[in-house]
PDBML (XML) file of the C-alpha atoms, coordinates in Angstrom:
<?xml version="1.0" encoding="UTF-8" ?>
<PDBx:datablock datablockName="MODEL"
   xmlns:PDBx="http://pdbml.pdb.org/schema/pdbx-v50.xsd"
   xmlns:xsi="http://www.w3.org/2001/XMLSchema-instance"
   xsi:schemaLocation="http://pdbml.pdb.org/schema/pdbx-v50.xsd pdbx-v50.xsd">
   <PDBx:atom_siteCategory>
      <PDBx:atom_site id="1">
         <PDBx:B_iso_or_equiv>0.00</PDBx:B_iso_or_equiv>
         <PDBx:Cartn_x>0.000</PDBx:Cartn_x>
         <PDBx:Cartn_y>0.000</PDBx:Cartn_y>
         <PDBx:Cartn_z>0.000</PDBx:Cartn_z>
         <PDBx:auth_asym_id>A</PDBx:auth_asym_id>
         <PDBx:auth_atom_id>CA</PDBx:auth_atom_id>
         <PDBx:auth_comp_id>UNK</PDBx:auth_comp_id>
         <PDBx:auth_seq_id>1</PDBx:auth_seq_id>
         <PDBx:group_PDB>ATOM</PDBx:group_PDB>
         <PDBx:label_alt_id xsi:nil="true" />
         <PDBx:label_asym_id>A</PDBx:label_asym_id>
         <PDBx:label_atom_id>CA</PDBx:label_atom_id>
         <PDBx:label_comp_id>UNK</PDBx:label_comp_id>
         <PDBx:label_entity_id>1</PDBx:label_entity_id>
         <PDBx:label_seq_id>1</PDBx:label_seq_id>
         <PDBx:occupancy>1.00</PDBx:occupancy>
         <PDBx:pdbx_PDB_model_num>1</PDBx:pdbx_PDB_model_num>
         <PDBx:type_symbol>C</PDBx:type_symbol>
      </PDBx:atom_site>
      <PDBx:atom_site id="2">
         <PDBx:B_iso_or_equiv>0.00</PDBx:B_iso_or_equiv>
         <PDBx:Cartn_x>1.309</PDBx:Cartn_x>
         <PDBx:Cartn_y>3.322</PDBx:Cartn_y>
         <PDBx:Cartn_z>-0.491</PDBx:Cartn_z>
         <PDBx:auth_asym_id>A</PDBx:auth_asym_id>
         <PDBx:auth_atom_id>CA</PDBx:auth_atom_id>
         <PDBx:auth_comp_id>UNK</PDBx:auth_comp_id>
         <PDBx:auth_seq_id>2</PDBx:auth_seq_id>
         <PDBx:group_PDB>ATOM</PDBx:group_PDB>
         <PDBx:label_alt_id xsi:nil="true" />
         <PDBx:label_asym_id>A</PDBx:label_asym_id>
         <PDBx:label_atom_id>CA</PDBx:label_atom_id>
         <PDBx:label_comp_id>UNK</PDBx:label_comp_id>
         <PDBx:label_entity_id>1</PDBx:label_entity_id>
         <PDBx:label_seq_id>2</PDBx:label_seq_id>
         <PDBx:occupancy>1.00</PDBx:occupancy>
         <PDBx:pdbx_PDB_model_num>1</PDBx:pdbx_PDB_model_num>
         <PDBx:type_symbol>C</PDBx:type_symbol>
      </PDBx:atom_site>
      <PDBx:atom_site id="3">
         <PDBx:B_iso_or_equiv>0.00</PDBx:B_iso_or_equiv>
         <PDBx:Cartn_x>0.428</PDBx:Cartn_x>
         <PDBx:Cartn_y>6.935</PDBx:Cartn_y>
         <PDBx:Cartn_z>1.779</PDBx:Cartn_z>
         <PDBx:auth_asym_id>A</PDBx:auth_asym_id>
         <PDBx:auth_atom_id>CA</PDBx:auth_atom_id>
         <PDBx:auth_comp_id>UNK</PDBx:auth_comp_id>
         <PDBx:auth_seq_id>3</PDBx:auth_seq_id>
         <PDBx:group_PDB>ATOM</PDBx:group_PDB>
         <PDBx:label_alt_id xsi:nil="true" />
         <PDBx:label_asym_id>A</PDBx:label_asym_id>
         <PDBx:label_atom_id>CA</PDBx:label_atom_id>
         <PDBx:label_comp_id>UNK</PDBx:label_comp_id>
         <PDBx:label_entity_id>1</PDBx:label_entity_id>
         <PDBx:label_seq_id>3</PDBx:label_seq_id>
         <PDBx:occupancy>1.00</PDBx:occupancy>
         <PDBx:pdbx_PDB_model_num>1</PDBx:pdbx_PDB_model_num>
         <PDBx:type_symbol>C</PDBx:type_symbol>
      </PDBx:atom_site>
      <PDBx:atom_site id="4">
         <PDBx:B_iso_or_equiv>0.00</PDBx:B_iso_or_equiv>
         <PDBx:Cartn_x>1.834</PDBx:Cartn_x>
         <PDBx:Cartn_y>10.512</PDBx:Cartn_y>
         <PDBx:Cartn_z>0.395</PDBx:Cartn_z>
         <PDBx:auth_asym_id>A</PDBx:auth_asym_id>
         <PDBx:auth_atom_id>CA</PDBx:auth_atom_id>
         <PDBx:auth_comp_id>UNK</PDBx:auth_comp_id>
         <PDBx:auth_seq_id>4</PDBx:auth_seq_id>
         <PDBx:group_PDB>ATOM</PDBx:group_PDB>
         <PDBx:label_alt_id xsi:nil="true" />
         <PDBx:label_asym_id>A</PDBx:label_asym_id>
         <PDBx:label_atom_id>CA</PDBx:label_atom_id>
         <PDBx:label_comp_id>UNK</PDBx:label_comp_id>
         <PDBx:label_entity_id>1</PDBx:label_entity_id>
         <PDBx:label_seq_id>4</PDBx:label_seq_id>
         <PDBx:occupancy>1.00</PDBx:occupancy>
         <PDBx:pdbx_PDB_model_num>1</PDBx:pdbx_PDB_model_num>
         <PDBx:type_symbol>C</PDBx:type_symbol>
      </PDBx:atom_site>
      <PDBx:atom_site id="5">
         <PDBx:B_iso_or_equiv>0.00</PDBx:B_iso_or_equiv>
         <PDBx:Cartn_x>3.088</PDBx:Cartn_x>
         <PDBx:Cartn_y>12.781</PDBx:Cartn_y>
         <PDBx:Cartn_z>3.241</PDBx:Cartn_z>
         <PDBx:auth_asym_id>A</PDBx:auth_asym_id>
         <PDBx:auth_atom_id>CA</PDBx:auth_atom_id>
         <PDBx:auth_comp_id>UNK</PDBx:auth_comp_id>
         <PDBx:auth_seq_id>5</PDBx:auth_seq_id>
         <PDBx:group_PDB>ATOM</PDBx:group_PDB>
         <PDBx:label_alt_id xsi:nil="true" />
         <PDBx:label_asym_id>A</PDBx:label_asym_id>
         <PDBx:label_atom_id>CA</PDBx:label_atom_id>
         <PDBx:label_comp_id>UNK</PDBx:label_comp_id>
         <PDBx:label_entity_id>1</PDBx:label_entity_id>
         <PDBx:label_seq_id>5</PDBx:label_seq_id>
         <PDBx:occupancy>1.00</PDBx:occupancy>
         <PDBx:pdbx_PDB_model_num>1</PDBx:pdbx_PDB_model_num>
         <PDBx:type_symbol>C</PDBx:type_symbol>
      </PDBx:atom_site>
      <PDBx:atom_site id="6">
         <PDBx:B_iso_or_equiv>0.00</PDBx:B_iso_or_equiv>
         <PDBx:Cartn_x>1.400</PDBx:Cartn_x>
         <PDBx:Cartn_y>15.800</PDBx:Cartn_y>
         <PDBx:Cartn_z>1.423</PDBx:Cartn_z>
         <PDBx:auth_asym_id>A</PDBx:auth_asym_id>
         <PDBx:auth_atom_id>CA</PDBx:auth_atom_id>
         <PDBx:auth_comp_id>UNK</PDBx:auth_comp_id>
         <PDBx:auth_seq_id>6</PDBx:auth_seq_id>
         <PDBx:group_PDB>ATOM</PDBx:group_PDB>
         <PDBx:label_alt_id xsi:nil="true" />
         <PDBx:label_asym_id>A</PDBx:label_asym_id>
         <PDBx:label_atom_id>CA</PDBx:label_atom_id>
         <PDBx:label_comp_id>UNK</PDBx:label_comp_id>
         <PDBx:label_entity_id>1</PDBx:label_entity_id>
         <PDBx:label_seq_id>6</PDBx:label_seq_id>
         <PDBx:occupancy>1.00</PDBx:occupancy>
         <PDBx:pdbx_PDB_model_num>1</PDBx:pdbx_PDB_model_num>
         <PDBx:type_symbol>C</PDBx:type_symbol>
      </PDBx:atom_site>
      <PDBx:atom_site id="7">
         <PDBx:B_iso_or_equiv>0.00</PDBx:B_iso_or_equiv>
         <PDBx:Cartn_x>-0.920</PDBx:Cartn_x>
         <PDBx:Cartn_y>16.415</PDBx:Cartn_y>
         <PDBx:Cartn_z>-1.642</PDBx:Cartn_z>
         <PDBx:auth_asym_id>A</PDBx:auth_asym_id>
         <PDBx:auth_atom_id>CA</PDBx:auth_atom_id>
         <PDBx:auth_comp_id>UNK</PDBx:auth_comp_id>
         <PDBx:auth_seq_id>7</PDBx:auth_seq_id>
         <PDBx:group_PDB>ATOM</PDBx:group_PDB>
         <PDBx:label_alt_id xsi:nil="true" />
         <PDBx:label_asym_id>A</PDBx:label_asym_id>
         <PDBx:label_atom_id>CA</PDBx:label_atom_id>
         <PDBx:label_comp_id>UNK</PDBx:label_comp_id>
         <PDBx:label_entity_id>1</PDBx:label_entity_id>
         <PDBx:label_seq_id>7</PDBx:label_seq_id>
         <PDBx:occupancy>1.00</PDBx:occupancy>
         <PDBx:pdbx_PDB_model_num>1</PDBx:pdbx_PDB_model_num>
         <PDBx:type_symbol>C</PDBx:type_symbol>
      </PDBx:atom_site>
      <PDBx:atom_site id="8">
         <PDBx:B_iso_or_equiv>0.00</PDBx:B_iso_or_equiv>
         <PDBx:Cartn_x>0.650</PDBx:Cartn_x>
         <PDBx:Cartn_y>18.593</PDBx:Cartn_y>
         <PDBx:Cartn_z>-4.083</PDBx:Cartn_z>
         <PDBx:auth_asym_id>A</PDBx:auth_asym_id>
         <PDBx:auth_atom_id>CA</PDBx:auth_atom_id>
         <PDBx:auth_comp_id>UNK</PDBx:auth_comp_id>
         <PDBx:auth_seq_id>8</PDBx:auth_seq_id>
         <PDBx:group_PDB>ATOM</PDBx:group_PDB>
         <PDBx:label_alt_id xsi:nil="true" />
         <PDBx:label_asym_id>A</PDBx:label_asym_id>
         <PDBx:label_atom_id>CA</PDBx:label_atom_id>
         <PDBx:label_comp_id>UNK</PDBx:label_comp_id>
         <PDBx:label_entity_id>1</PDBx:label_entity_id>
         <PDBx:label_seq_id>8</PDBx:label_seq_id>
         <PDBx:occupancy>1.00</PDBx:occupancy>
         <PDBx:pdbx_PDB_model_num>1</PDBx:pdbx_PDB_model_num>
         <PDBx:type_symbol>C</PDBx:type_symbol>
      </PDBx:atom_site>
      <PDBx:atom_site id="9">
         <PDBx:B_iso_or_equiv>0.00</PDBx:B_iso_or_equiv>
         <PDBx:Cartn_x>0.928</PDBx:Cartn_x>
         <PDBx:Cartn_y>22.190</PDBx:Cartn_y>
         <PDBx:Cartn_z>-2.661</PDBx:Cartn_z>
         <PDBx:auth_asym_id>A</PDBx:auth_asym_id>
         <PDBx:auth_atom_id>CA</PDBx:auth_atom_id>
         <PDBx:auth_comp_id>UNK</PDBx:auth_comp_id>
         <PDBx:auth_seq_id>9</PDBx:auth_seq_id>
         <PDBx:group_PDB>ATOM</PDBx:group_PDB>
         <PDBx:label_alt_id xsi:nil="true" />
         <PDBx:label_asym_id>A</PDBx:label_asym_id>
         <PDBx:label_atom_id>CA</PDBx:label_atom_id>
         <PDBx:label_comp_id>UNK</PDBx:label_comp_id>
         <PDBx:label_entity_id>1</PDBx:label_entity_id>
         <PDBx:label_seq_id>9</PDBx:label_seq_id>
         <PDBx:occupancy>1.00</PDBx:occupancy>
         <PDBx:pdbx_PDB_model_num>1</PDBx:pdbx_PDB_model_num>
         <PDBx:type_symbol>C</PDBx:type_symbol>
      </PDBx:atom_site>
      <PDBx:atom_site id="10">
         <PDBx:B_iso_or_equiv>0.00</PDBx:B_iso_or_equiv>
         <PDBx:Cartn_x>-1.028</PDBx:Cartn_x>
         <PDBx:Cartn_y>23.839</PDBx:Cartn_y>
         <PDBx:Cartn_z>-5.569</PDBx:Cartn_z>
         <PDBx:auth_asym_id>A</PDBx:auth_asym_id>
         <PDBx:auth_atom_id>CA</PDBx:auth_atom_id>
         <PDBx:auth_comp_id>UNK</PDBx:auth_comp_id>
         <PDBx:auth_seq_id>10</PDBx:auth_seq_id>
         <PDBx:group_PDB>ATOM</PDBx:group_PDB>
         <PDBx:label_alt_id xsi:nil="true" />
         <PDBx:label_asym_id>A</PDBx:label_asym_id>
         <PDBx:label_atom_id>CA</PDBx:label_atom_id>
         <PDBx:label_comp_id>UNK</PDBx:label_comp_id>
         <PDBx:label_entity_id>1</PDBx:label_entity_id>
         <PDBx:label_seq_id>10</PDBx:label_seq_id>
         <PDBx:occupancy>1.00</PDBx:occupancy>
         <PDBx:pdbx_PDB_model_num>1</PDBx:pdbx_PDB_model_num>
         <PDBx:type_symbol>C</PDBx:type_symbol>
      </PDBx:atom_site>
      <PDBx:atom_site id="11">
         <PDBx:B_iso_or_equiv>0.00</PDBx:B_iso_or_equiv>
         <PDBx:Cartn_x>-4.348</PDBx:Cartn_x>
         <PDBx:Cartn_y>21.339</PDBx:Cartn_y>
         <PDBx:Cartn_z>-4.548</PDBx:Cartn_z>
         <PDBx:auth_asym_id>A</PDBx:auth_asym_id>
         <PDBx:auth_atom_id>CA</PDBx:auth_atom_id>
         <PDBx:auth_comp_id>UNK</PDBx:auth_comp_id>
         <PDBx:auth_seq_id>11</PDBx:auth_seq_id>
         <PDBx:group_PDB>ATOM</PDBx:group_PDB>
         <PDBx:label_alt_id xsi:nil="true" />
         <PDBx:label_asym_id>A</PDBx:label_asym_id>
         <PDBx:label_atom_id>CA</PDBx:label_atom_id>
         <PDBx:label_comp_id>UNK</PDBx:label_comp_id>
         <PDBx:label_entity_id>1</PDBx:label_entity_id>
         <PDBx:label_seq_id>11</PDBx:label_seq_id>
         <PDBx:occupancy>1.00</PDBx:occupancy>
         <PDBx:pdbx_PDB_model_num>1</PDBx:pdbx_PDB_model_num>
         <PDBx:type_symbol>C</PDBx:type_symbol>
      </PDBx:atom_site>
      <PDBx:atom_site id="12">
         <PDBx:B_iso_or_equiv>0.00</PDBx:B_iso_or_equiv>
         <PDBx:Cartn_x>-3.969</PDBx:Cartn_x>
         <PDBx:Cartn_y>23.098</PDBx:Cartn_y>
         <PDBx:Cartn_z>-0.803</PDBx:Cartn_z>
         <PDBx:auth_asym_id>A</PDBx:auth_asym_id>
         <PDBx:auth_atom_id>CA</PDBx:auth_atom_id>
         <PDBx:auth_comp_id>UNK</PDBx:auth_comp_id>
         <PDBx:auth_seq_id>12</PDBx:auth_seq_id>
         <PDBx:group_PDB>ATOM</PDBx:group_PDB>
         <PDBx:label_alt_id xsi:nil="true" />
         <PDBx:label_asym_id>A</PDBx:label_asym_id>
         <PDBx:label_atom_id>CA</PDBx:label_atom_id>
         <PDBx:label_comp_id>UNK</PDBx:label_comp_id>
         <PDBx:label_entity_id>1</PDBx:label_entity_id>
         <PDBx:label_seq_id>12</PDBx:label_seq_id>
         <PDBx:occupancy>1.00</PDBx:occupancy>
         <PDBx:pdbx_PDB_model_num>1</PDBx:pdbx_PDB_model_num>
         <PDBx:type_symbol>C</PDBx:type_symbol>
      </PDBx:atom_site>
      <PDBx:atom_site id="13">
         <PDBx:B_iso_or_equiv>0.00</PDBx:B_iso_or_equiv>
         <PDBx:Cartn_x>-5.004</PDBx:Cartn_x>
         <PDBx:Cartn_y>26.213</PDBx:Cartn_y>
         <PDBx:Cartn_z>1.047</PDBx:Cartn_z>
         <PDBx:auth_asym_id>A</PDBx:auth_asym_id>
         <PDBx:auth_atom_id>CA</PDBx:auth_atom_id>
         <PDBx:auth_comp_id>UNK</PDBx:auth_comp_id>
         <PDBx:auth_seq_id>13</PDBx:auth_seq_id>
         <PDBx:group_PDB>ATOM</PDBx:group_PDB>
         <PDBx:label_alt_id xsi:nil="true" />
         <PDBx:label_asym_id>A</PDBx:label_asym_id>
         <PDBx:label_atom_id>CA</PDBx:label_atom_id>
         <PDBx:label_comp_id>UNK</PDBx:label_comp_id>
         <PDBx:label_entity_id>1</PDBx:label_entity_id>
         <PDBx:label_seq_id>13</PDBx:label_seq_id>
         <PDBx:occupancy>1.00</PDBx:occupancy>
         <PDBx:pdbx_PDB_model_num>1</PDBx:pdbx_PDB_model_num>
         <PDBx:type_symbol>C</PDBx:type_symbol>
      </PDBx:atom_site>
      <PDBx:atom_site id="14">
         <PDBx:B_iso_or_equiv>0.00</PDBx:B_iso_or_equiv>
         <PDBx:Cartn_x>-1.732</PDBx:Cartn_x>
         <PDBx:Cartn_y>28.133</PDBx:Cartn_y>
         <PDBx:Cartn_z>1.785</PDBx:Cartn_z>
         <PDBx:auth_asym_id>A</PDBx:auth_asym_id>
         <PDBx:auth_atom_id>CA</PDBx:auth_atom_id>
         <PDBx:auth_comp_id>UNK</PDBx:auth_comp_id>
         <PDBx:auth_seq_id>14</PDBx:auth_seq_id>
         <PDBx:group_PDB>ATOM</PDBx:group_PDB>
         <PDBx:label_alt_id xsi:nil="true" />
         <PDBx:label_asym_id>A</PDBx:label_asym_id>
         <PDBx:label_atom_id>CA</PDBx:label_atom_id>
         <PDBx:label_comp_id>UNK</PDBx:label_comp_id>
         <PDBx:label_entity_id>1</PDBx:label_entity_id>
         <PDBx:label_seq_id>14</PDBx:label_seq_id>
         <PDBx:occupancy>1.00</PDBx:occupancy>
         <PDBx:pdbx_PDB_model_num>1</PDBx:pdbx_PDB_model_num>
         <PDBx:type_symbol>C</PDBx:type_symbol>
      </PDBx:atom_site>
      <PDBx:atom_site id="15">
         <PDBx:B_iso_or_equiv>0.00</PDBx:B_iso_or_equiv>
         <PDBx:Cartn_x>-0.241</PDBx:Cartn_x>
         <PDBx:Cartn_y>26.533</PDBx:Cartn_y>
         <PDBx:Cartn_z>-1.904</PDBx:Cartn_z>
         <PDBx:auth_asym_id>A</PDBx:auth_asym_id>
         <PDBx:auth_atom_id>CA</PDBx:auth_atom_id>
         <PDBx:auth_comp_id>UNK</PDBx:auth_comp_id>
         <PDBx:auth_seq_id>15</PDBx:auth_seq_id>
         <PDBx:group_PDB>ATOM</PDBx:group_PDB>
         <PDBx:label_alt_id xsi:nil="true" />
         <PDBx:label_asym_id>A</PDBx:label_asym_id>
         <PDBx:label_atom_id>CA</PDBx:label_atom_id>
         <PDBx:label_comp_id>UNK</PDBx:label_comp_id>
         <PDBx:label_entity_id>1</PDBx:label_entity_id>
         <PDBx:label_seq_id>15</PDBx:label_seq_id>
         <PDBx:occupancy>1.00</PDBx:occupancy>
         <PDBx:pdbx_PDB_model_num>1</PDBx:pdbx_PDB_model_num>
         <PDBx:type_symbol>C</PDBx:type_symbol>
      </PDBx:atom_site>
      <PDBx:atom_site id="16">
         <PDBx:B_iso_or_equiv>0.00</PDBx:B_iso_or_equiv>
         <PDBx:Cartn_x>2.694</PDBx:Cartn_x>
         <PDBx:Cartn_y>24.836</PDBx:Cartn_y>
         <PDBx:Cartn_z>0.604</PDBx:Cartn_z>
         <PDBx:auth_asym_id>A</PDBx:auth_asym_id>
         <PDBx:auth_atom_id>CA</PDBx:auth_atom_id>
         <PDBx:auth_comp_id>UNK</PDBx:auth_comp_id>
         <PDBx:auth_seq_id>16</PDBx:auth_seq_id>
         <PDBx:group_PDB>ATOM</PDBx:group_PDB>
         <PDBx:label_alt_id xsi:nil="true" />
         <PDBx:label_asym_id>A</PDBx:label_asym_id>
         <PDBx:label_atom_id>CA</PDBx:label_atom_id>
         <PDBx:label_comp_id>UNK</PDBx:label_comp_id>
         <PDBx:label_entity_id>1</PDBx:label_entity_id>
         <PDBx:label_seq_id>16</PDBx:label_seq_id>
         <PDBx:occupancy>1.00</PDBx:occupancy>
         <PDBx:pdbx_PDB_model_num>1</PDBx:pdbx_PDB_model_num>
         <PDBx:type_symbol>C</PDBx:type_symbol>
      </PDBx:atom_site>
      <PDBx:atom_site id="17">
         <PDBx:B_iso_or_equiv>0.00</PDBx:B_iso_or_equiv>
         <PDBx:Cartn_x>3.446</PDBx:Cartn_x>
         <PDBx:Cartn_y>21.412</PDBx:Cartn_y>
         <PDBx:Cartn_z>1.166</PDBx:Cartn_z>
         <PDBx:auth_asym_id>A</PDBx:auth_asym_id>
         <PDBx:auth_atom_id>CA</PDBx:auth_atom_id>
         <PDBx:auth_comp_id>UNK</PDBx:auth_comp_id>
         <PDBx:auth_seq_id>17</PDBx:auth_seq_id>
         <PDBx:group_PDB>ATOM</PDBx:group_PDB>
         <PDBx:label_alt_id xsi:nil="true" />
         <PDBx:label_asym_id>A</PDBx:label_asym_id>
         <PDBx:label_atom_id>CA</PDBx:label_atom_id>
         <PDBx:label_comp_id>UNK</PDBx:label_comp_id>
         <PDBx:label_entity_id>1</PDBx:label_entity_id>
         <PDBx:label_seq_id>17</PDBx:label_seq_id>
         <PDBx:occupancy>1.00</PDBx:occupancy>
         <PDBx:pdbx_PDB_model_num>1</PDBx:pdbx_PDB_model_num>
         <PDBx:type_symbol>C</PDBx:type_symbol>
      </PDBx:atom_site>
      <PDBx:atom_site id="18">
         <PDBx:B_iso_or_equiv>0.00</PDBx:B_iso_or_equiv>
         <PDBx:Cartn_x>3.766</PDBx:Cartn_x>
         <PDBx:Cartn_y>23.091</PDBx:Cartn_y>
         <PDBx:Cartn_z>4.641</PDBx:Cartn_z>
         <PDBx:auth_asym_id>A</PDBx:auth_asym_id>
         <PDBx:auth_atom_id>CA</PDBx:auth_atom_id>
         <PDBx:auth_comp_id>UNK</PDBx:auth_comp_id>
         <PDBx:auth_seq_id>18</PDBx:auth_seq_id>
         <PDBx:group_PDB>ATOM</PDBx:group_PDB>
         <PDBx:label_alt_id xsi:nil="true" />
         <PDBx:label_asym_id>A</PDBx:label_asym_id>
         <PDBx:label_atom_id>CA</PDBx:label_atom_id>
         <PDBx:label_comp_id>UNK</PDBx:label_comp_id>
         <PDBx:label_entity_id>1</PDBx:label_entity_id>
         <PDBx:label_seq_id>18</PDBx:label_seq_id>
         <PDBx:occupancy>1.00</PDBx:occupancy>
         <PDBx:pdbx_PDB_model_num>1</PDBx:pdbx_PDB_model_num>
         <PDBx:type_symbol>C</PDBx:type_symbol>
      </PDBx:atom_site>
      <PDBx:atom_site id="19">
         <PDBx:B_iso_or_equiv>0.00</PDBx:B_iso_or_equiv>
         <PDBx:Cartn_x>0.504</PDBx:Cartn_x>
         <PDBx:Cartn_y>22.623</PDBx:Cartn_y>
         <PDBx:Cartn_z>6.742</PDBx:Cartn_z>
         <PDBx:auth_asym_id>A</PDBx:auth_asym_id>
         <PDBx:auth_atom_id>CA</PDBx:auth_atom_id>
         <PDBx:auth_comp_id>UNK</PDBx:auth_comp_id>
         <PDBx:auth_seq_id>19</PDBx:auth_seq_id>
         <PDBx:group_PDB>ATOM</PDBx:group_PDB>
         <PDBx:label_alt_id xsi:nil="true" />
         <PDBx:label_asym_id>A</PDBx:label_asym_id>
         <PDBx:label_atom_id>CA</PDBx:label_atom_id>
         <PDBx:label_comp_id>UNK</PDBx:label_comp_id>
         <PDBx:label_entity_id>1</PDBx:label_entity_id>
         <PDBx:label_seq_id>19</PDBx:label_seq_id>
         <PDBx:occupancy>1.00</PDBx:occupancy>
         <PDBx:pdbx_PDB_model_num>1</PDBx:pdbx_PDB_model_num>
         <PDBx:type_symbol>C</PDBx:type_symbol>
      </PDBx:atom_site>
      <PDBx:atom_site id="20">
         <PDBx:B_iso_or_equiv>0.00</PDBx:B_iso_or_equiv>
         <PDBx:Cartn_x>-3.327</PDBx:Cartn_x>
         <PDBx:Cartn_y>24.002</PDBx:Cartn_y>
         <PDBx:Cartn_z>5.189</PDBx:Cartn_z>
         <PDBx:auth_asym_id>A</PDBx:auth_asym_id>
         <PDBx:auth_atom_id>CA</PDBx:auth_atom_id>
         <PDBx:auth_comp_id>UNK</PDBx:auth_comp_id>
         <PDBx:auth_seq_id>20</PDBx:auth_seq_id>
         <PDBx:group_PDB>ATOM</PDBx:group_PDB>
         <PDBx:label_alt_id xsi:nil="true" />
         <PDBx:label_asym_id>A</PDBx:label_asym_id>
         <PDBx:label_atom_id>CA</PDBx:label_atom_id>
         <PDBx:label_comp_id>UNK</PDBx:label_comp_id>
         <PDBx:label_entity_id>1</PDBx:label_entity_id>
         <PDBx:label_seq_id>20</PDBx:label_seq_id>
         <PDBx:occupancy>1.00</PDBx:occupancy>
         <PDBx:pdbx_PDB_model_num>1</PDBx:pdbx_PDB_model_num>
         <PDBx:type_symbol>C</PDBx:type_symbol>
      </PDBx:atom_site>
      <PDBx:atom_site id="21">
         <PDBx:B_iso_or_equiv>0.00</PDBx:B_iso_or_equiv>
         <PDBx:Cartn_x>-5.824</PDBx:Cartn_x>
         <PDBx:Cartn_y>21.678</PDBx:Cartn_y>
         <PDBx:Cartn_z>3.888</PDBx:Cartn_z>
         <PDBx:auth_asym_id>A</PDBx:auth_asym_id>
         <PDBx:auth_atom_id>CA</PDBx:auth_atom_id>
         <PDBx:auth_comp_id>UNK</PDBx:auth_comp_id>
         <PDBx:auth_seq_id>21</PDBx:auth_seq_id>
         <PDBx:group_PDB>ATOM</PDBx:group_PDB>
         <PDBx:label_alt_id xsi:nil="true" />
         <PDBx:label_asym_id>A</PDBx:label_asym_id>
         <PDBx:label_atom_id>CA</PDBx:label_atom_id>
         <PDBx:label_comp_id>UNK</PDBx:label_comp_id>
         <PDBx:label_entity_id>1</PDBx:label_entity_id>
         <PDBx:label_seq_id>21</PDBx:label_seq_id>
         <PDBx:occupancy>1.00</PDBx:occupancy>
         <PDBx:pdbx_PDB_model_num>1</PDBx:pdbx_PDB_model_num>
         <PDBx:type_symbol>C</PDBx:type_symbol>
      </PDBx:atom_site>
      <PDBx:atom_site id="22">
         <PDBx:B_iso_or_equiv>0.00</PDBx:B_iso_or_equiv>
         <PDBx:Cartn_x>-7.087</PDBx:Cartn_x>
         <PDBx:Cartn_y>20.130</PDBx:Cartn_y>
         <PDBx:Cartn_z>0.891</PDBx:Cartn_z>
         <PDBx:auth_asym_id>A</PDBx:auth_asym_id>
         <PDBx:auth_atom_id>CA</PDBx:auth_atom_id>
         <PDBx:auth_comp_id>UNK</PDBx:auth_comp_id>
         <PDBx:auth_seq_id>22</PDBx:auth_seq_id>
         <PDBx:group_PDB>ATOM</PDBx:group_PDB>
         <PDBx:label_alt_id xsi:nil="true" />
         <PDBx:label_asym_id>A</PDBx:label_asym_id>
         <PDBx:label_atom_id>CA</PDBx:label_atom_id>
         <PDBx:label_comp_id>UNK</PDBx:label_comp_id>
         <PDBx:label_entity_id>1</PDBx:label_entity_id>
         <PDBx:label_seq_id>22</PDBx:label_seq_id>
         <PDBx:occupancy>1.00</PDBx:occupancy>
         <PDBx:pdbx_PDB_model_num>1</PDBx:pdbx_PDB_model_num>
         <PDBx:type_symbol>C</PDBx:type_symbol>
      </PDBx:atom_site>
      <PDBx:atom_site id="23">
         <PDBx:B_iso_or_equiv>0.00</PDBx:B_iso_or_equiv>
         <PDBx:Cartn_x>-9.053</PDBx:Cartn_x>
         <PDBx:Cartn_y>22.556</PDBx:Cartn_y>
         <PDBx:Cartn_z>-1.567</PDBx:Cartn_z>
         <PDBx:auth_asym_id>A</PDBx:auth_asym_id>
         <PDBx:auth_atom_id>CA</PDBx:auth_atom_id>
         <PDBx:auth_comp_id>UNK</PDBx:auth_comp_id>
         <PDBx:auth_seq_id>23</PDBx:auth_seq_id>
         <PDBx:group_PDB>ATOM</PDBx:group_PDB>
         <PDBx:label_alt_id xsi:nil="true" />
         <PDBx:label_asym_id>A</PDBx:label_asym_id>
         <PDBx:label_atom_id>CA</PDBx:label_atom_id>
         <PDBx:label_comp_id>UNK</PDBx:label_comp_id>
         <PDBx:label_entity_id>1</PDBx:label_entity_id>
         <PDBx:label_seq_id>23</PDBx:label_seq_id>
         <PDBx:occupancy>1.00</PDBx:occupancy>
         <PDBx:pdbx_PDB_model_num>1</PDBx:pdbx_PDB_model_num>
         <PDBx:type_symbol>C</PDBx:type_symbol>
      </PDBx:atom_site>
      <PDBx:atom_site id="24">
         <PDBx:B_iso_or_equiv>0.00</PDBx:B_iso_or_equiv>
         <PDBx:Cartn_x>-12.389</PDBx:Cartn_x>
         <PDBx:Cartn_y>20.109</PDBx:Cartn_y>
         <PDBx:Cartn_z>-2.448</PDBx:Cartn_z>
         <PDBx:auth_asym_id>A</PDBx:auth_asym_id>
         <PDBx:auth_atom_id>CA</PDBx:auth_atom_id>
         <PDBx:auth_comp_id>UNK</PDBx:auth_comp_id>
         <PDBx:auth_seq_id>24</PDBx:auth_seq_id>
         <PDBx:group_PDB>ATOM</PDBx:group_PDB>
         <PDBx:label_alt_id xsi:nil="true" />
         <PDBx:label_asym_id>A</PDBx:label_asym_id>
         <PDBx:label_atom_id>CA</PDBx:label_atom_id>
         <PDBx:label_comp_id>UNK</PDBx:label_comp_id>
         <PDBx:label_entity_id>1</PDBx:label_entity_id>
         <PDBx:label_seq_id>24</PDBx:label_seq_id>
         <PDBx:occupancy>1.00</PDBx:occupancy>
         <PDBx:pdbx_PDB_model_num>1</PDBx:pdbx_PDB_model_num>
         <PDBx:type_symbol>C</PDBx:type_symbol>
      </PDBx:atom_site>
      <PDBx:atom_site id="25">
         <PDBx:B_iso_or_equiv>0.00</PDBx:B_iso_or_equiv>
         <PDBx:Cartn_x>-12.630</PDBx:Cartn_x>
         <PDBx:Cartn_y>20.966</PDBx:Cartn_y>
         <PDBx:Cartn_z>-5.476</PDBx:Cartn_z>
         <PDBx:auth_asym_id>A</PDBx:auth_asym_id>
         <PDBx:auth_atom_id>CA</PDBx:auth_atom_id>
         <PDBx:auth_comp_id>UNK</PDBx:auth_comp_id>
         <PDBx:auth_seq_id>25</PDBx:auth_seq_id>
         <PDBx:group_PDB>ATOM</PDBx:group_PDB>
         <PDBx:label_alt_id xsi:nil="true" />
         <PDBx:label_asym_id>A</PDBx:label_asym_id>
         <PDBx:label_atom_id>CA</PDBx:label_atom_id>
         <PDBx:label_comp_id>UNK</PDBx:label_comp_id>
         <PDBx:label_entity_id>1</PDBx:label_entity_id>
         <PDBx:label_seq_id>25</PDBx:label_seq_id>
         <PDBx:occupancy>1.00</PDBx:occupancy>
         <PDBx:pdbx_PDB_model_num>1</PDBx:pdbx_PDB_model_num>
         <PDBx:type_symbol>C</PDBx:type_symbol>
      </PDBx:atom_site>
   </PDBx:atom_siteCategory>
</PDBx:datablock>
């Protein structure tokens, strides 16, 4: 099975790898 530490930082609030949350769209 595989896990990613981080969704890309352009699909996140803040655009940083660095903390914020998924955008849902």
């Amino acid at each position: 099975f595989s896990t990613p530490w981080s969704p890309p930082a352009w699909m996140k609030t803040g655009d940083s790898l660095l903390g914020g949350s998924m955008r849902k769209h």
